[in-house]
Structure formats: C-alpha cells, structure tokens
PDB file of N, CA and C in Angstrom:
ATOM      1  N   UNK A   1     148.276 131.942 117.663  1.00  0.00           N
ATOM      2  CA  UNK A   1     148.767 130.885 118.503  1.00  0.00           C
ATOM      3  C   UNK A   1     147.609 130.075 119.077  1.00  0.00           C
ATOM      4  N   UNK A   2     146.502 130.476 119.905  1.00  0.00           N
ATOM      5  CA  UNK A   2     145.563 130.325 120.092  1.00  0.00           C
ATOM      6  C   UNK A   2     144.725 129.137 118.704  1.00  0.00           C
ATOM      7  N   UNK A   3     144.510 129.759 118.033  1.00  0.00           N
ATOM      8  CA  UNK A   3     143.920 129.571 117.166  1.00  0.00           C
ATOM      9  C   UNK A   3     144.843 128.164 116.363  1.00  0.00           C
ATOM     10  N   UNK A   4     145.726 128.244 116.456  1.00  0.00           N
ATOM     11  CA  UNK A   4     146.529 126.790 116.098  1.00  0.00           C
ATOM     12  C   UNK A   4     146.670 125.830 117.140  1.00  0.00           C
ATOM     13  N   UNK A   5     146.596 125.984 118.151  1.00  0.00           N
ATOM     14  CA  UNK A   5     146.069 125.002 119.368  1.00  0.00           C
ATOM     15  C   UNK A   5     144.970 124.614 119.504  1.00  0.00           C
ATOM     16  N   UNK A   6     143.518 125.610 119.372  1.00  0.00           N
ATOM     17  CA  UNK A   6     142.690 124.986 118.699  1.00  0.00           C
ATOM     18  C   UNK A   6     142.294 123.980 117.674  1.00  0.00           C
ATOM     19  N   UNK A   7     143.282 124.191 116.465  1.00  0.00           N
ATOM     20  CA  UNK A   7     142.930 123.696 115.286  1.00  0.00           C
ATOM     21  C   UNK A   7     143.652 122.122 115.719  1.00  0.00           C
ATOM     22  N   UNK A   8     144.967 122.205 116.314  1.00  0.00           N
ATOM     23  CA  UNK A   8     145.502 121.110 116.875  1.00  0.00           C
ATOM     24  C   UNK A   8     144.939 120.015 118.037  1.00  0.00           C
ATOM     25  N   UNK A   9     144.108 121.149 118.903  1.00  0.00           N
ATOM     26  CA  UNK A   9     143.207 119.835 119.842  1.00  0.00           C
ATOM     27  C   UNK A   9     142.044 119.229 119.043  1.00  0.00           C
ATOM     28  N   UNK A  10     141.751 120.129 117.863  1.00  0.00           N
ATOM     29  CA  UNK A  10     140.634 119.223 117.777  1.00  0.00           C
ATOM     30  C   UNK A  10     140.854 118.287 116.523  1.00  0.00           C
ATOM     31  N   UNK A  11     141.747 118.388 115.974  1.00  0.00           N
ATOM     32  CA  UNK A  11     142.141 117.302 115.566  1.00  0.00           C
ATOM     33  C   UNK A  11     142.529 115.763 115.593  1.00  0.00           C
ATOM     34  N   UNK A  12     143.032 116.491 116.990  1.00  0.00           N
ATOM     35  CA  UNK A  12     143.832 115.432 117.744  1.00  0.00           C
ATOM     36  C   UNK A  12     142.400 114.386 118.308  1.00  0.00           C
ATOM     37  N   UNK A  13     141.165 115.361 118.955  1.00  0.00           N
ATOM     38  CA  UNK A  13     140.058 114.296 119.561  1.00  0.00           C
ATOM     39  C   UNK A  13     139.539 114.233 118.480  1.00  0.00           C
ATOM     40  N   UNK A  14     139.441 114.352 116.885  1.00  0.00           N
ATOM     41  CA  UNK A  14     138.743 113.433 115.960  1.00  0.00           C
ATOM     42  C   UNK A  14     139.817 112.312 115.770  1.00  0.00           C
ATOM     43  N   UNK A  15     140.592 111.998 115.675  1.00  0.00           N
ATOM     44  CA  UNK A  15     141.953 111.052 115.543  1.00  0.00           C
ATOM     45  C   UNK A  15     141.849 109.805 116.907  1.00  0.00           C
ATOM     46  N   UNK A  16     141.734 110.687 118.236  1.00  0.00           N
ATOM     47  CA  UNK A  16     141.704 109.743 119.029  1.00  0.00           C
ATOM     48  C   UNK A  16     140.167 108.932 119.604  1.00  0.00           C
ATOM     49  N   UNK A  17     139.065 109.995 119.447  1.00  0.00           N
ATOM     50  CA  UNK A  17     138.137 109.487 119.461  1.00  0.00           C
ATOM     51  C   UNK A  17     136.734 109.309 118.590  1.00  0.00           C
ATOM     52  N   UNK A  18     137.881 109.610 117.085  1.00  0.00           N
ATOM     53  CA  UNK A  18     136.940 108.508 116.486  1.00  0.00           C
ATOM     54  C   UNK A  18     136.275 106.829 116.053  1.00  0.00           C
ATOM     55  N   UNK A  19     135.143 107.013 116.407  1.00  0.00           N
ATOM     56  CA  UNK A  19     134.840 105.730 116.008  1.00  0.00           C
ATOM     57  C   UNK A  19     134.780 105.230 114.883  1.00  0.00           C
ATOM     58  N   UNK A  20     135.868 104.055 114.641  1.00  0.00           N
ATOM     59  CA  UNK A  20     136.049 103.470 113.227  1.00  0.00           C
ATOM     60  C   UNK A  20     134.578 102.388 112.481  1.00  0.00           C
ATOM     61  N   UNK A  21     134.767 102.289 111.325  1.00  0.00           N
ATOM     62  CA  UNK A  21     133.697 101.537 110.613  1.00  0.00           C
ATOM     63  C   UNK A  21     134.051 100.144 110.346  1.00  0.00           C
ATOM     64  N   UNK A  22     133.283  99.577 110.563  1.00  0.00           N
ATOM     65  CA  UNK A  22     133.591  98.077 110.351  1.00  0.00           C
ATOM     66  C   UNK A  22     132.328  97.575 109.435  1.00  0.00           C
ATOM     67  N   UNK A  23     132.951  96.473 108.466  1.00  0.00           N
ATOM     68  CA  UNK A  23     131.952  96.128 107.677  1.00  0.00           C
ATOM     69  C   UNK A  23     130.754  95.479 108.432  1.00  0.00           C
ATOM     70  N   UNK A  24     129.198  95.428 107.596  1.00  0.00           N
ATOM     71  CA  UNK A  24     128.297  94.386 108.195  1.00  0.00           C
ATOM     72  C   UNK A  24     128.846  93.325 108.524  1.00  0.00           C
ATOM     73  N   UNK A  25     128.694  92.369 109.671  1.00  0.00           N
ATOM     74  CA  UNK A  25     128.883  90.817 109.949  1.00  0.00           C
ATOM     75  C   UNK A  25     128.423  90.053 109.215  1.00  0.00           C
ATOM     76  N   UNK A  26     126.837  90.300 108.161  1.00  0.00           N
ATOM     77  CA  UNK A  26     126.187  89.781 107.348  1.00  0.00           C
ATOM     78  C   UNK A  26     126.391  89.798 105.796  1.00  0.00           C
ATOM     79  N   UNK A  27     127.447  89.458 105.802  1.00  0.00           N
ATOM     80  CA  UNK A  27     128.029  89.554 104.075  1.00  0.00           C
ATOM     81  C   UNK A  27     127.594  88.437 103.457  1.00  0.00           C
ATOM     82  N   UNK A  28     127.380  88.835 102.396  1.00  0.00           N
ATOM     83  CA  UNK A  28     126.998  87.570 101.046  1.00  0.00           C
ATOM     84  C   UNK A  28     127.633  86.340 101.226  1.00  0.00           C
ATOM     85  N   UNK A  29     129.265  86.367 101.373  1.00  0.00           N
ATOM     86  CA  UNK A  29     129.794  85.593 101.538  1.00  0.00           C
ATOM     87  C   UNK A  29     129.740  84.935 102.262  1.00  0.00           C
ATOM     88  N   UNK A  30     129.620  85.250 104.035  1.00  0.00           N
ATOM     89  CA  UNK A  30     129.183  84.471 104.882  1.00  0.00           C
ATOM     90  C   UNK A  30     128.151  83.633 104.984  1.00  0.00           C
ATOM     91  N   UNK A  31     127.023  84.337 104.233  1.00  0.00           N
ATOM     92  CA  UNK A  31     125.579  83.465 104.277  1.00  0.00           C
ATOM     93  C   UNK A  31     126.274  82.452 103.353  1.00  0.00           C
ATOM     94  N   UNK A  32     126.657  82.489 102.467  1.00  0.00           N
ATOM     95  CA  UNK A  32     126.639  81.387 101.395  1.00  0.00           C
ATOM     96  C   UNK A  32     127.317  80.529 102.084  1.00  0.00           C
ATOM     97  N   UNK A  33     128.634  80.512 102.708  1.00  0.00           N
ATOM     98  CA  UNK A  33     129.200  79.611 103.262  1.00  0.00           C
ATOM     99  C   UNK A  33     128.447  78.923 104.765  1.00  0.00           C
ATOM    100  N   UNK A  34     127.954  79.773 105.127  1.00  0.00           N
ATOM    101  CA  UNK A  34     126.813  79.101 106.112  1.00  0.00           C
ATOM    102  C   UNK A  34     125.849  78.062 105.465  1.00  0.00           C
ATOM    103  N   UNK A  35     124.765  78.525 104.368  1.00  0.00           N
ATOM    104  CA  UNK A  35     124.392  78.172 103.940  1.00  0.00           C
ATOM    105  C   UNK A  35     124.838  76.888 103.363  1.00  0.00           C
ATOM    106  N   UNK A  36     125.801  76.606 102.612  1.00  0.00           N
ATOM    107  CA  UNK A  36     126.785  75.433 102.253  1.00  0.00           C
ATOM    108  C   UNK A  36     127.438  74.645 103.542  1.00  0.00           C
ATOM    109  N   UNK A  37     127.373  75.028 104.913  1.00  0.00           N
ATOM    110  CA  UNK A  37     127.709  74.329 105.684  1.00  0.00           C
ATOM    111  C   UNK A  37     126.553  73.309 106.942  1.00  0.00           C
ATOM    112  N   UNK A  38     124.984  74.368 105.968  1.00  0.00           N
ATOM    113  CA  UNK A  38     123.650  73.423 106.683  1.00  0.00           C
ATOM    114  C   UNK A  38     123.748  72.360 105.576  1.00  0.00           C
ATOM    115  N   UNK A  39     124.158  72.986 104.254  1.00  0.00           N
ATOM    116  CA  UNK A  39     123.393  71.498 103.277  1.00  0.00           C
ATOM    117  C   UNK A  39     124.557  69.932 103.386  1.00  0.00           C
ATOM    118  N   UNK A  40     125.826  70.591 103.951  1.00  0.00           N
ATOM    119  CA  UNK A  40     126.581  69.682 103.920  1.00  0.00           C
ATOM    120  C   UNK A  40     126.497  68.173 104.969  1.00  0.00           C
ATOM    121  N   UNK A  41     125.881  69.512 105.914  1.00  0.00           N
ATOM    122  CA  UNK A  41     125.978  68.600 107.502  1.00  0.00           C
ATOM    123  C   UNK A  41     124.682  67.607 107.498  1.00  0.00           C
ATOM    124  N   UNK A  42     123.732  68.297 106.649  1.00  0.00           N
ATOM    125  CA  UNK A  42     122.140  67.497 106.678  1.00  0.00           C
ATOM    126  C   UNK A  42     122.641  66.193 105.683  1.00  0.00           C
ATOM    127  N   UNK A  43     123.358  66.400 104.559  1.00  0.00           N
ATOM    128  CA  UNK A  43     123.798  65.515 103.339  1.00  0.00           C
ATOM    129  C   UNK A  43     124.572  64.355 104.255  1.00  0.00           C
ATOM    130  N   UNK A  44     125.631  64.807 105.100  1.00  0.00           N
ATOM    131  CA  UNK A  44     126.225  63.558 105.840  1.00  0.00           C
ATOM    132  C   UNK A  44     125.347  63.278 107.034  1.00  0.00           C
ATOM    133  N   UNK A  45     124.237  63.832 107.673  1.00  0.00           N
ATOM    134  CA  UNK A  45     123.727  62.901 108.540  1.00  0.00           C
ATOM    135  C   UNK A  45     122.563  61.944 107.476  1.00  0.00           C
ATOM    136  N   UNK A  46     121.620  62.254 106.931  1.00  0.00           N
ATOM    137  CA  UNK A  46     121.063  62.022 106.429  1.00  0.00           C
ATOM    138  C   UNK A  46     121.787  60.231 105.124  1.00  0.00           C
ATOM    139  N   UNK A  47     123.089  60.677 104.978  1.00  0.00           N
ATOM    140  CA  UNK A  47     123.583  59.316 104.189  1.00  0.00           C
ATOM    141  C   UNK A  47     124.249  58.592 105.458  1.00  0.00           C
ATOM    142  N   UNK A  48     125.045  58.758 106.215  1.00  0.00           N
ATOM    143  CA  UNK A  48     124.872  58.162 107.810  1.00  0.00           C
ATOM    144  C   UNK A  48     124.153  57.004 107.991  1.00  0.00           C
ATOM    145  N   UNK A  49     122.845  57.741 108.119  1.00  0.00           N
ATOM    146  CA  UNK A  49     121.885  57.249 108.629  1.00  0.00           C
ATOM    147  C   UNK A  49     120.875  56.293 107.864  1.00  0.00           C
ATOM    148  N   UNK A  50     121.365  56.509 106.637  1.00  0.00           N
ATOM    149  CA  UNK A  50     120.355  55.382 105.285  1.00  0.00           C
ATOM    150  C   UNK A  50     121.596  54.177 105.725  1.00  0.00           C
ATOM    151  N   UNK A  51     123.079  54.777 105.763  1.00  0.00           N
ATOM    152  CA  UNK A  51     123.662  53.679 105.343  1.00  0.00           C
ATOM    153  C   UNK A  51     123.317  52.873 106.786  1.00  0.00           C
ATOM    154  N   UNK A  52     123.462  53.383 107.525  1.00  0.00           N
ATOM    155  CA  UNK A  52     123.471  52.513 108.763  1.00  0.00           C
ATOM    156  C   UNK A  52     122.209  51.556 108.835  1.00  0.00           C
ATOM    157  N   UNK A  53     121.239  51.838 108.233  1.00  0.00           N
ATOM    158  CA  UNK A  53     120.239  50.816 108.161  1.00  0.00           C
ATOM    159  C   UNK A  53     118.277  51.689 108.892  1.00  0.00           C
ATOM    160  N   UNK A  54     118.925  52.530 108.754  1.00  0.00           N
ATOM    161  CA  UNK A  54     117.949  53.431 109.257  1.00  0.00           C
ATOM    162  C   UNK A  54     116.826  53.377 108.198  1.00  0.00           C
ATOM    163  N   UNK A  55     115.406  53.866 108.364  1.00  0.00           N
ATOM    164  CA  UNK A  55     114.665  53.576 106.801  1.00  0.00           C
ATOM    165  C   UNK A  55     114.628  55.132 106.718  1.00  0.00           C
ATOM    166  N   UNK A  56     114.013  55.094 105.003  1.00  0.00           N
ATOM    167  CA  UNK A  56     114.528  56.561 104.858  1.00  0.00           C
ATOM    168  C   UNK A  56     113.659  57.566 105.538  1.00  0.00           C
ATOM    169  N   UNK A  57     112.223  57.503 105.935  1.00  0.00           N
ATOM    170  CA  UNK A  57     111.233  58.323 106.659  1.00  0.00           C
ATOM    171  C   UNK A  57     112.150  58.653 107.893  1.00  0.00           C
ATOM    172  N   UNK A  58     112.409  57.688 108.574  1.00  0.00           N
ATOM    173  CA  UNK A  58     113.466  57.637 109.687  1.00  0.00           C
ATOM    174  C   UNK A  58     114.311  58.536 109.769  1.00  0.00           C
ATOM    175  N   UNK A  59     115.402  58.338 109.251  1.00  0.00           N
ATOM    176  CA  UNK A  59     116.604  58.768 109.011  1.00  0.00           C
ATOM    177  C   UNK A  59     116.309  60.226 108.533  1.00  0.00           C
ATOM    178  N   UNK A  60     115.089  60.400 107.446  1.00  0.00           N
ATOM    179  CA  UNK A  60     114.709  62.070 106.953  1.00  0.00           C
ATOM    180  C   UNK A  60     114.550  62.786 108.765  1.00  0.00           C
ATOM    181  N   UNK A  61     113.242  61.970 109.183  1.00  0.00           N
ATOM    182  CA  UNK A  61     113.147  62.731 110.408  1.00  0.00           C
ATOM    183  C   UNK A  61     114.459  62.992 111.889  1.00  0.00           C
ATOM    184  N   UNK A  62     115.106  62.340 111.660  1.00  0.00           N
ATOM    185  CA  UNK A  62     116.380  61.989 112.468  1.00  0.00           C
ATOM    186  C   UNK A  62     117.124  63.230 111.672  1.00  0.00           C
ATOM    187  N   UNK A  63     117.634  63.391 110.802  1.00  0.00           N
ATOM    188  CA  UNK A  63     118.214  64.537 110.356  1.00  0.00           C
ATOM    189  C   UNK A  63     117.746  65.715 110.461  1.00  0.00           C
ATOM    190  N   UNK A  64     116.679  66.318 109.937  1.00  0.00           N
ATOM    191  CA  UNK A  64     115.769  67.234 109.842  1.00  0.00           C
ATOM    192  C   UNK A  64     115.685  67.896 111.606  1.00  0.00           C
ATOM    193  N   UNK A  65     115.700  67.022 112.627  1.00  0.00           N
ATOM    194  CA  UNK A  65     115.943  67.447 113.830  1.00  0.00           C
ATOM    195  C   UNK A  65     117.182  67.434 114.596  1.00  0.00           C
ATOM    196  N   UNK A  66     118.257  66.532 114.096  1.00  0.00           N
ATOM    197  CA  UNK A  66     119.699  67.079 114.210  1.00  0.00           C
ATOM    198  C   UNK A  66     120.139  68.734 113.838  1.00  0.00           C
ATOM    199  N   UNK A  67     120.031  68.396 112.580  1.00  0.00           N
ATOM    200  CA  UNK A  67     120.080  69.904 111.671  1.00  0.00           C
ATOM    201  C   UNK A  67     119.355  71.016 112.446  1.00  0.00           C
ATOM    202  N   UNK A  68     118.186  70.712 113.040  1.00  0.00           N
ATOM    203  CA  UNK A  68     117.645  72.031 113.346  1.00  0.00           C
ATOM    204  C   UNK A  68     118.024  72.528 114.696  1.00  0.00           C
ATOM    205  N   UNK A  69     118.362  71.439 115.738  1.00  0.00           N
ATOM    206  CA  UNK A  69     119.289  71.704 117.209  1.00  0.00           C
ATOM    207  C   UNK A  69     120.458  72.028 116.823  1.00  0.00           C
ATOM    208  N   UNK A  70     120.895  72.095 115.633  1.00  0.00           N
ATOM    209  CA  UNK A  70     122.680  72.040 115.382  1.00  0.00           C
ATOM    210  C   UNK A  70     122.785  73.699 115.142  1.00  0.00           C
ATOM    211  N   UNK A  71     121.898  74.023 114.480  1.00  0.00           N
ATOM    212  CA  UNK A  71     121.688  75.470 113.891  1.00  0.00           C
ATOM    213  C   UNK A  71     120.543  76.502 114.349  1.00  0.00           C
ATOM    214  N   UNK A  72     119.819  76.071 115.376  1.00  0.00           N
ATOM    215  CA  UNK A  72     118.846  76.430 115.356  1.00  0.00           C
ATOM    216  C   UNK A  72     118.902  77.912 115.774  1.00  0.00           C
ATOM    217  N   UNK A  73     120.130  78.229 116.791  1.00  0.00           N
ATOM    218  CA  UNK A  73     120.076  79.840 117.240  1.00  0.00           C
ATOM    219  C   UNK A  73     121.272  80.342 116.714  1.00  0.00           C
ATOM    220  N   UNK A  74     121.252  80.996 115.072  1.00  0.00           N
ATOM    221  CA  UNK A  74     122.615  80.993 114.475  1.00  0.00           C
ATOM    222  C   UNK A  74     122.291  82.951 113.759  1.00  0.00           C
ATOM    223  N   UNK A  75     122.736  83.391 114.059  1.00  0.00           N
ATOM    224  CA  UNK A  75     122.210  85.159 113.754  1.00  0.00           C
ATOM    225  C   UNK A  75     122.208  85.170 112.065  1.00  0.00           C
ATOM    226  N   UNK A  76     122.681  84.043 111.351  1.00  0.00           N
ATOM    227  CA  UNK A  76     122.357  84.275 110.081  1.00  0.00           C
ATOM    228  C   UNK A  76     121.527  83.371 109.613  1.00  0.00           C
ATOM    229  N   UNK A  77     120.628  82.435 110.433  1.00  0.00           N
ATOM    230  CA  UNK A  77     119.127  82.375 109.821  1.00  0.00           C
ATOM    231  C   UNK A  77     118.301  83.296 109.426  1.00  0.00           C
ATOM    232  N   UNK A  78     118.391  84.551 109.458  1.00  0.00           N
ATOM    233  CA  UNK A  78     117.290  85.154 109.024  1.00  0.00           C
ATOM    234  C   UNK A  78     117.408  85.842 107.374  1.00  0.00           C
ATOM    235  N   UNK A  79     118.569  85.462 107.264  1.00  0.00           N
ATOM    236  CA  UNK A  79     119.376  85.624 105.924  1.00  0.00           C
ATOM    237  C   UNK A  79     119.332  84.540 104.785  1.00  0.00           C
ATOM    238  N   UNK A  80     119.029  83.489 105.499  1.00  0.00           N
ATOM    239  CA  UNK A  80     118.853  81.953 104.599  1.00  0.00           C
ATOM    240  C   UNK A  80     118.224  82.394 103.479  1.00  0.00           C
ATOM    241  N   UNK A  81     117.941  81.615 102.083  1.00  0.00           N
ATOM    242  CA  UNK A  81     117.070  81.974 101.043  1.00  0.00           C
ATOM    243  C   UNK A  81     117.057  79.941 101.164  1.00  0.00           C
ATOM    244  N   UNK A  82     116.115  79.382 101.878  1.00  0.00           N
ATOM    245  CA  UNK A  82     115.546  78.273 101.344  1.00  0.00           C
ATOM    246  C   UNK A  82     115.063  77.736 100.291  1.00  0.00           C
ATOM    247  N   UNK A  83     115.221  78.596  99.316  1.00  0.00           N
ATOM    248  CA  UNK A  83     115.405  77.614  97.786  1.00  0.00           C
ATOM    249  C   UNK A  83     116.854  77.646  97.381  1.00  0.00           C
ATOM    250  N   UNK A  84     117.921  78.106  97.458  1.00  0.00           N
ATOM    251  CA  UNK A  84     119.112  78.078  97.579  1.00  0.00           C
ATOM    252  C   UNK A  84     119.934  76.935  98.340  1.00  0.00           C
ATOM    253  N   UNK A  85     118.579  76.409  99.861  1.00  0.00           N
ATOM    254  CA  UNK A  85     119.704  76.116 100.780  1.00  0.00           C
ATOM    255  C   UNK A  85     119.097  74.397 100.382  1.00  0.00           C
ATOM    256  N   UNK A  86     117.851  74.369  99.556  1.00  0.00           N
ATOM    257  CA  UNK A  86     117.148  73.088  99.547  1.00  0.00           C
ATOM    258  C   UNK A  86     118.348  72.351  98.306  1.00  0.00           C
ATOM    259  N   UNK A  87     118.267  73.163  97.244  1.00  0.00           N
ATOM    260  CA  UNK A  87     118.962  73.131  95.885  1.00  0.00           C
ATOM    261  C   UNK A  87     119.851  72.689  96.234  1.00  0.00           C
ATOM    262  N   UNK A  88     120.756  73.294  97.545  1.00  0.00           N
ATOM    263  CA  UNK A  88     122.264  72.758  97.757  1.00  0.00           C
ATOM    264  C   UNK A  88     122.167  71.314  98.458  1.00  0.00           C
ATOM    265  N   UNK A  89     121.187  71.100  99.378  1.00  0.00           N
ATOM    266  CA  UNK A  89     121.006  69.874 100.018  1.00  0.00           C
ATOM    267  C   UNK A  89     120.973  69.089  98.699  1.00  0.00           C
ATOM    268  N   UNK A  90     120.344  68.742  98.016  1.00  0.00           N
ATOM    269  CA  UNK A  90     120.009  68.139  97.254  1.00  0.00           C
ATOM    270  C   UNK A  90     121.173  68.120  96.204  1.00  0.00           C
ATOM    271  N   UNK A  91     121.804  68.909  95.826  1.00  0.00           N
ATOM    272  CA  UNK A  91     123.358  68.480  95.190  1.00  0.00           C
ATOM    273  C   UNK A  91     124.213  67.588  96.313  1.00  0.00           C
ATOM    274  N   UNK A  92     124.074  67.902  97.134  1.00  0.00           N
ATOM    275  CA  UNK A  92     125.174  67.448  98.266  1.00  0.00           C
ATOM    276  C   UNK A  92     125.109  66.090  98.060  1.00  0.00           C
ATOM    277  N   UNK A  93     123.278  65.568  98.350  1.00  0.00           N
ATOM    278  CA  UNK A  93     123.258  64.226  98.317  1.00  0.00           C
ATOM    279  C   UNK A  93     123.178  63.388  97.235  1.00  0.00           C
ATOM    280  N   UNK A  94     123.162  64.042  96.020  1.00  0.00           N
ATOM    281  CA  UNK A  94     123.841  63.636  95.151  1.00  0.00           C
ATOM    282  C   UNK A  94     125.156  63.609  94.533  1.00  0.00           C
ATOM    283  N   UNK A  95     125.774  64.684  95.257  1.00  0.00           N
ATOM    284  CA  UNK A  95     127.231  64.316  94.692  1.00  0.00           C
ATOM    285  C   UNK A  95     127.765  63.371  95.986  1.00  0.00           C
ATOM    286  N   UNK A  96     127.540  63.555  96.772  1.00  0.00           N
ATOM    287  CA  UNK A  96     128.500  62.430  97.991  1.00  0.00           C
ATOM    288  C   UNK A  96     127.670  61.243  98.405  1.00  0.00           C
ATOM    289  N   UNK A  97     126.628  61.310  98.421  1.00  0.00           N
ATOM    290  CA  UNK A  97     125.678  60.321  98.763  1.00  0.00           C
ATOM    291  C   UNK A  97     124.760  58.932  97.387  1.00  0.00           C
ATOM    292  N   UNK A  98     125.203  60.052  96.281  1.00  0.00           N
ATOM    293  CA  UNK A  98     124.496  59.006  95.268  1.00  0.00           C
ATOM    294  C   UNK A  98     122.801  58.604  95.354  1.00  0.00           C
ATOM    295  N   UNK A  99     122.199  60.195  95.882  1.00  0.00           N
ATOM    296  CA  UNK A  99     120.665  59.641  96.174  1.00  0.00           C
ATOM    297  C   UNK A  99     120.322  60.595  95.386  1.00  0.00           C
ATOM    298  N   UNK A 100     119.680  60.369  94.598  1.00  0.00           N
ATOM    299  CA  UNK A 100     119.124  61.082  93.247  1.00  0.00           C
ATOM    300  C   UNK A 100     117.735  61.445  93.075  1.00  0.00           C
ATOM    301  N   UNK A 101     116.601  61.003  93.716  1.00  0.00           N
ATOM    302  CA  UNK A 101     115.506  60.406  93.847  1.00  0.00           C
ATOM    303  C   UNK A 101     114.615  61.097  95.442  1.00  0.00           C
ATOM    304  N   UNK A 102     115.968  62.075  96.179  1.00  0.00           N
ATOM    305  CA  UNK A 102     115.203  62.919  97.359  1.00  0.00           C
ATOM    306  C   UNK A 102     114.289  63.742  97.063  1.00  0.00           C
ATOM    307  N   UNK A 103     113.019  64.106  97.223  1.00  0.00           N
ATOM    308  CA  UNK A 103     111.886  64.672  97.172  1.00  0.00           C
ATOM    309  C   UNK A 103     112.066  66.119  97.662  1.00  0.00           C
ATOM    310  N   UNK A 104     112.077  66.990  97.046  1.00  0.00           N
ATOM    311  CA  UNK A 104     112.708  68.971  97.717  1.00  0.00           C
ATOM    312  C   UNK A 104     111.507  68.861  98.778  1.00  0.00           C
ATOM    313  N   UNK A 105     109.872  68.883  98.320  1.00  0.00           N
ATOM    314  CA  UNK A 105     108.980  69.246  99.322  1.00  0.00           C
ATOM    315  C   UNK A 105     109.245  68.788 100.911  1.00  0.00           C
ATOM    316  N   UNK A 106     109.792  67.536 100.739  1.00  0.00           N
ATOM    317  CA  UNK A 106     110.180  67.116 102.339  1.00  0.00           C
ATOM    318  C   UNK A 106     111.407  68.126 103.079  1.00  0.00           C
ATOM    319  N   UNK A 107     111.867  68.859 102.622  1.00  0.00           N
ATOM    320  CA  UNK A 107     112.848  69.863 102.784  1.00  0.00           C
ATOM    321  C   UNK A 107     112.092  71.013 103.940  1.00  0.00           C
ATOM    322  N   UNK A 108     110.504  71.055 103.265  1.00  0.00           N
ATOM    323  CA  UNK A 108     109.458  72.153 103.977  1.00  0.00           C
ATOM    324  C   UNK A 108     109.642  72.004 105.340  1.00  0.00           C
ATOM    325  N   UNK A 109     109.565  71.107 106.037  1.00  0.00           N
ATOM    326  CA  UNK A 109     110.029  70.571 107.617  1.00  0.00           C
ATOM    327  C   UNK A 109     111.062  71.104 108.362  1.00  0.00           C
ATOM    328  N   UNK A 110     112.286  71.690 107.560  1.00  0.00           N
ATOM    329  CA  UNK A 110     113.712  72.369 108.189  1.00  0.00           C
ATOM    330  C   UNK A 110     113.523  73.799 108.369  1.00  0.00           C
ATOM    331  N   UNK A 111     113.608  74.220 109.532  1.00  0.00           N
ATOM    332  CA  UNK A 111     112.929  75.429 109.553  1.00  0.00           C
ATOM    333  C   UNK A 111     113.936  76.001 110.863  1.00  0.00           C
ATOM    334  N   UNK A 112     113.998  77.084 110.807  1.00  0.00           N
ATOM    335  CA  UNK A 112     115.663  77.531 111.851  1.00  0.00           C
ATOM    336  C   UNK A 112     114.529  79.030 112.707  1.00  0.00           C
ATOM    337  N   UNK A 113     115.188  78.976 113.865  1.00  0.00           N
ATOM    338  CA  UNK A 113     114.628  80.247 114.564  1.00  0.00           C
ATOM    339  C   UNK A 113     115.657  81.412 114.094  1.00  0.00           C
ATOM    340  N   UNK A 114     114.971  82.726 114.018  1.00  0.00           N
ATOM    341  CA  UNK A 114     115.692  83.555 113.480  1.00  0.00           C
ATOM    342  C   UNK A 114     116.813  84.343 115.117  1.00  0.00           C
TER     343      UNK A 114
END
C-alpha cells in the first residue's frame, strides 16, 4: 500500500512539476524571414529615396542608417550571414526597384549590434 502511494506521488510531482521543452527561438526559419525582412525594408527605402530625387550617395547613406536604427537591437542579429542578407538586398532592388547596377561592397557599411 505504502509502496503504491509512493509510486503514485511521485508520479504525480514529475507530471505536475515538470518542466516542459520548448523549441530554440532561433530557428532557420526565423532568421531567413528576418533576414528577408532587412533586405526588403532597405530595397523600399533606398528606391523611395532615388525616386524622390535624392542622389544615389545620398539616399545609400539615408538608408544604410534608417535600416540600422530600424534593426539595430534585434536578438537575431547575431545569426545574420551577410552574404545571404547582401545577395537578397540586391535581388530586392532589382526585382521591385529595377536597379541593376548597385555595387554589393557598399553593403560593407550595414552593420547591426548583436
């Protein structure tokens, strides 16, 4: 009897006080969609700002510091792979923007606190 009340309480406190597992917050998936949501936002300030009449040195540096106050304290910067996130900028502004001709090295400037 004993011995089945035993076996029954302690069952009962692995059941009630165990602590459950939850996946990492830092999944593949998330970075990527993060990642796809810096190159998007830099792609529309950056065409914004050509169209509006801005020159392009301008408008690079005007973005490049939007982008980096926008994101700058985000827990999955330290996860970024910046040749991934340059590659995507650079599709972006060519598929929505029609600028074909953006230079990746000027990309070196975007830089996020971890």
């Amino acid at each position: 009897m004993i011995k089945s009340f035993l076996n029954f309480l302690i069952l009962f406190l692995f059941l009630i006080l165990g602590t459950p597992a939850y996946p990492s917050e830092s999944s593949a998936k998330a970075i990527e969609k993060y990642t796809l949501k810096i190159s998007r936002k830099f792609a529309n300030t950056y065409c914004n700002s050509t169209k509006f009449g801005i020159s392009k040195d301008n408008a690079l540096n005007f973005t490049i510091g939007e982008t980096n106050k926008e994101f700058s304290n985000n827990k999955y910067n330290k996860f970024i792979d910046f040749e991934l996130l340059n590659k995507n900028i650079i599709l972006s502004l060519e598929n929505n923007c029609q600028i074909f001709d953006f230079p990746e090295y000027e990309l070196d400037k975007l830089t996020f606190k971890s």
